[in-house]
C-alpha atoms as a PDB file:
ATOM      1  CA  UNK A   1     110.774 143.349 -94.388  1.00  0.00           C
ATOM      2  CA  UNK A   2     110.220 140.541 -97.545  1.00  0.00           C
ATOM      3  CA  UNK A   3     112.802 139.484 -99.745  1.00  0.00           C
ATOM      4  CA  UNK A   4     112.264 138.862-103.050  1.00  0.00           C
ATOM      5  CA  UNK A   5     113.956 136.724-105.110  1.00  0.00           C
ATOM      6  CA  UNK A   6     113.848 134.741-108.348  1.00  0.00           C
ATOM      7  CA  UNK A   7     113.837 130.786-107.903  1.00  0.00           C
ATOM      8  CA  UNK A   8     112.821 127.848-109.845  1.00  0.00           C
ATOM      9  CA  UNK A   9     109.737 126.753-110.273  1.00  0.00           C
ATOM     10  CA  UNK A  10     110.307 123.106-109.312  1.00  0.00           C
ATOM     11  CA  UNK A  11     112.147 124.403-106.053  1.00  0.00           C
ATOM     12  CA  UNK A  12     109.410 126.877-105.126  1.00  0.00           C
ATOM     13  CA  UNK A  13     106.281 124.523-105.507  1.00  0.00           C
ATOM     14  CA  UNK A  14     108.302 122.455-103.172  1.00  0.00           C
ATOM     15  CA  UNK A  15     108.581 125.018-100.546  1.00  0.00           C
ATOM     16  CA  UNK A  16     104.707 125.737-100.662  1.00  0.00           C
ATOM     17  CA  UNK A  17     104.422 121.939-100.350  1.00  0.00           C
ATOM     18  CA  UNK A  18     106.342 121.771 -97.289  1.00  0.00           C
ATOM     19  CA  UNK A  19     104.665 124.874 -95.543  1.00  0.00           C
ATOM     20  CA  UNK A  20     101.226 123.271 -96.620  1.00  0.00           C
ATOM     21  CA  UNK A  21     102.372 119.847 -94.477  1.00  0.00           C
ATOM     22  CA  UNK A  22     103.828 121.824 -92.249  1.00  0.00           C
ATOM     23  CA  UNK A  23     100.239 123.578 -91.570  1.00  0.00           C
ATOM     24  CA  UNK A  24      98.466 120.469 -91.774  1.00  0.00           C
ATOM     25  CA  UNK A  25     100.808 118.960 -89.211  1.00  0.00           C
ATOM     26  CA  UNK A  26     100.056 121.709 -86.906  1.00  0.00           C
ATOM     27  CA  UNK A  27      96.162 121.498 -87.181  1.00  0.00           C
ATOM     28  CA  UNK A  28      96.316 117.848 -86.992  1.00  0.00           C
ATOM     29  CA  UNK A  29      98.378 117.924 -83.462  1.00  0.00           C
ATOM     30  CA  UNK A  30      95.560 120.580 -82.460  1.00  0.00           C
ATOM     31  CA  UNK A  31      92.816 118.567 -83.183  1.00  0.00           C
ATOM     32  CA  UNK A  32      94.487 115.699 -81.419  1.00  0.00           C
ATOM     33  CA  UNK A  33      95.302 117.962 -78.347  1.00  0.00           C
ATOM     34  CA  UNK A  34      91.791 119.412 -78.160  1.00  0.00           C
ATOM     35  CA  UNK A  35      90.638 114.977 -77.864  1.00  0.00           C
ATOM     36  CA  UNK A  36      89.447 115.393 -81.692  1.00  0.00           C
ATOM     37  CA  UNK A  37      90.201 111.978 -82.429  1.00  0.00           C
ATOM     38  CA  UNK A  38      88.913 108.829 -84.175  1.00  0.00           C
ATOM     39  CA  UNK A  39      88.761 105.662 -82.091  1.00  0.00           C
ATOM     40  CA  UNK A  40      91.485 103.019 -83.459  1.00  0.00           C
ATOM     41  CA  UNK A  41      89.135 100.248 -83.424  1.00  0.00           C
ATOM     42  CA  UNK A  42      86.573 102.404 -85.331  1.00  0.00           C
ATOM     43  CA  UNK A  43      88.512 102.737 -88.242  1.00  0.00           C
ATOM     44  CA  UNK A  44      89.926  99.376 -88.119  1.00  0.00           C
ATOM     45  CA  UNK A  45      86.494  98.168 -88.645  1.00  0.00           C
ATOM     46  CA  UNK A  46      85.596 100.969 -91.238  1.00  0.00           C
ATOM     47  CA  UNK A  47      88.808  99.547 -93.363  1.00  0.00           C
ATOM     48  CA  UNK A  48      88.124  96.105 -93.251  1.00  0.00           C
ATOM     49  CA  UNK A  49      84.301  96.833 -94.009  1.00  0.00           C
ATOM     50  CA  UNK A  50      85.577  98.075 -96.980  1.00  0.00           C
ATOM     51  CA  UNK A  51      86.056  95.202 -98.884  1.00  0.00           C
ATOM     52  CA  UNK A  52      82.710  93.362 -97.886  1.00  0.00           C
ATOM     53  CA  UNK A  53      79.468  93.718 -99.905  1.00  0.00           C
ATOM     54  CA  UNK A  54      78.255  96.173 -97.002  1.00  0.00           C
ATOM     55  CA  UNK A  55      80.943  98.719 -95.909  1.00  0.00           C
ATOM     56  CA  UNK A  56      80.581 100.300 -92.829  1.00  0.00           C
ATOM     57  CA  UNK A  57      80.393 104.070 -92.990  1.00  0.00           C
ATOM     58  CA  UNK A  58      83.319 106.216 -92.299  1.00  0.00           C
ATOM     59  CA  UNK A  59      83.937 106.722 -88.835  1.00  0.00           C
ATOM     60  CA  UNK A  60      83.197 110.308 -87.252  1.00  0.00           C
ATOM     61  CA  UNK A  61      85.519 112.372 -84.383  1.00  0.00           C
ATOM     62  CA  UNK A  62      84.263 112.300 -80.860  1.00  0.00           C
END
């Protein structure tokens, strides 16, 4: 069953922000559970590379 009902704009473009995070979230804490990660150091490195005249390219999942 679906309810319908009339809300504000403001109010429901929040609510599909939330459920978008919330869905991120989840696939984020699946990757991480599945050992899809990036290595701490790694992008450590990456960032301070970043302001050099040679940045390192962005790190990749293992």
């Amino acid at each position: 069953m679906a309810l319908t009902a009339q809300v504000p704009i403001l109010l429901a473009e929040k609510v599909d922000q939330e459920q978008e995070r919330s869905r991120l979230t989840r696939e984020a804490l699946a990757e991480v559970d599945a050992g899809q990660v990036i290595d701490h150091q790694a992008v450590q490195a990456w960032a301070d590379s970043l302001s050099t005249a040679e940045p390192l390219p962005p790190p990749i999942r293992r």
